[in-house]
Protein backbone atom coordinates (compact mmCIF):
# COMPACT_ATOMS: atom_id res chain seq x y z
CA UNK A 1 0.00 0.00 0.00
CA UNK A 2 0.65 3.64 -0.10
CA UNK A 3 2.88 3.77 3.53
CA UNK A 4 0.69 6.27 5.45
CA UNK A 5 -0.11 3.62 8.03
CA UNK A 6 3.45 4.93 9.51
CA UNK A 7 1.95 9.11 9.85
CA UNK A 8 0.60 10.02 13.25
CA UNK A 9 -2.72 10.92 11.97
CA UNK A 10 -4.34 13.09 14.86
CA UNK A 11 -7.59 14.71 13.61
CA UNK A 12 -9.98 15.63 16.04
CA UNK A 13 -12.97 13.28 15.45
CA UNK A 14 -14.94 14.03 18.64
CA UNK A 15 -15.62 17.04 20.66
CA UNK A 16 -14.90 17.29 24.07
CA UNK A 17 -18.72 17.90 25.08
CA UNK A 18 -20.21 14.95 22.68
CA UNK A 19 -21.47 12.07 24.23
CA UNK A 20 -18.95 9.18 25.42
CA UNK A 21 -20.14 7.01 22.29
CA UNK A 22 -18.93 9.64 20.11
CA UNK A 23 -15.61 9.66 21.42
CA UNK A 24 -15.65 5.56 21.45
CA UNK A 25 -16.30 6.28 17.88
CA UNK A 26 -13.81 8.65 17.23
CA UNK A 27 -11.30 5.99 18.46
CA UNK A 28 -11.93 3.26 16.09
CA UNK A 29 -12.62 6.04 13.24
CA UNK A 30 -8.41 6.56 13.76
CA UNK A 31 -7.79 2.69 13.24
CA UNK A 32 -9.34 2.89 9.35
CA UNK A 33 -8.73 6.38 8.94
CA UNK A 34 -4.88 5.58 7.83
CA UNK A 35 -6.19 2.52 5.95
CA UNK A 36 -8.64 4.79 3.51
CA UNK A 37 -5.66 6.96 2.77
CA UNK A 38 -3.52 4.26 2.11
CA UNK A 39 -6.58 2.68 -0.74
CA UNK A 40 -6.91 6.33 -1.81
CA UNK A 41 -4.13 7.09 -2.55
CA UNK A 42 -3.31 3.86 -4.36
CA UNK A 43 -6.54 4.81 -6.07
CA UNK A 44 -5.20 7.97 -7.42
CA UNK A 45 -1.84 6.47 -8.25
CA UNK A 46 -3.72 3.61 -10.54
CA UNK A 47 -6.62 5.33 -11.76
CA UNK A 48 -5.12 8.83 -12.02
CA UNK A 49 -6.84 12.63 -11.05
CA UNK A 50 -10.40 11.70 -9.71
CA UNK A 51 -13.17 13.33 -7.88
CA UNK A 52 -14.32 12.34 -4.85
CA UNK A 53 -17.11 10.30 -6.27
CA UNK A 54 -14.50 8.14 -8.62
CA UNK A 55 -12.68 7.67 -5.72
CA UNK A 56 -15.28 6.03 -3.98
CA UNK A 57 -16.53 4.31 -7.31
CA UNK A 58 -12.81 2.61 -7.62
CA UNK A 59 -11.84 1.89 -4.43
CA UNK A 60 -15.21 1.19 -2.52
CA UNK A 61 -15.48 3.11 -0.09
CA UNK A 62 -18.77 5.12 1.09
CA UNK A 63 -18.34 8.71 -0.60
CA UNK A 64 -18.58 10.72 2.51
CA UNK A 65 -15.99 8.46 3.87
CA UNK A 66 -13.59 9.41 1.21
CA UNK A 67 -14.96 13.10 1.56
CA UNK A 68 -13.66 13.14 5.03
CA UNK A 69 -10.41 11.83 3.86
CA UNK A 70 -10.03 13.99 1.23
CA UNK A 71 -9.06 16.96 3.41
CA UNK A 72 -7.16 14.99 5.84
CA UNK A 73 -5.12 14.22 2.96
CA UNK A 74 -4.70 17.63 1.42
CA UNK A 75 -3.50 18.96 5.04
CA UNK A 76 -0.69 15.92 5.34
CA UNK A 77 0.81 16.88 2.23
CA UNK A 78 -0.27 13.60 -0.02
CA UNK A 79 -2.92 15.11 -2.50
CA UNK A 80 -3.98 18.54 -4.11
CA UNK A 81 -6.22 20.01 -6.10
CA UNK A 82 -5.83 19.90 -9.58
CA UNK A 83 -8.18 23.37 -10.43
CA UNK A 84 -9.97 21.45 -12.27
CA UNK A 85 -14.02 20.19 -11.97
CA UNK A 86 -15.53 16.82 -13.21
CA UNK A 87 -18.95 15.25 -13.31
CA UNK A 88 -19.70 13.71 -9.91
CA UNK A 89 -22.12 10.41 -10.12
CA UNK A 90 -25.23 13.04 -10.01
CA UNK A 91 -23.82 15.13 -12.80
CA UNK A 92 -22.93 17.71 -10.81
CA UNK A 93 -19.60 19.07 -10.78
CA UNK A 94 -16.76 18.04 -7.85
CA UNK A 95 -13.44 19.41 -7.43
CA UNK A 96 -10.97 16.97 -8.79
CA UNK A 97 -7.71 15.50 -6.89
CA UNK A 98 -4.32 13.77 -7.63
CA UNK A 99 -1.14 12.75 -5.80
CA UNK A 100 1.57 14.82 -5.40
């Protein structure tokens, strides 16, 4: 895979005042968080510049998973923006990303 497994990947995914389920959530949201980034970006590398819904279309996982991880991403340094827009599965148009 991709390597990211390795990054200390320490988004907040909880706030402190949610409820203690959230936070439970939060936790195992971390343990697949690295694993999505490591299948996106292998994604990107294979299929070349997507938007978020090819992503999800190519590598199966739920769009506003790969949403989330999208700007995770962007922030560590692994993807960008390419400027330009594509047809998401509704037609509409999405912001399209590649490795860098």
């Amino acid at each position: 895979m991709g390597g990211c497994e390795a990054m200390n990947i320490n988004f907040p995914r909880a706030r402190a005042e949610d409820p203690e389920t959230s936070h439970l959530a939060a936790e195992n949201a971390e343990h697949f968080a690295s694993k999505h980034h490591d299948i996106i970006l292998d994604t990107l590398k294979t299929y070349g510049a997507l938007g978020k819904d090819g992503i999800a279309s190519k590598s199966n996982i739920d769009k506003s998973q790969v949403s989330r991880r999208l700007s995770e991403m962007q922030r560590l340094g692994l993807i960008q923006l390419t400027g330009k827009v594509v047809a998401s599965s509704s037609g509409r148009s999405e912001r399209e990303w590649e490795v860098i």
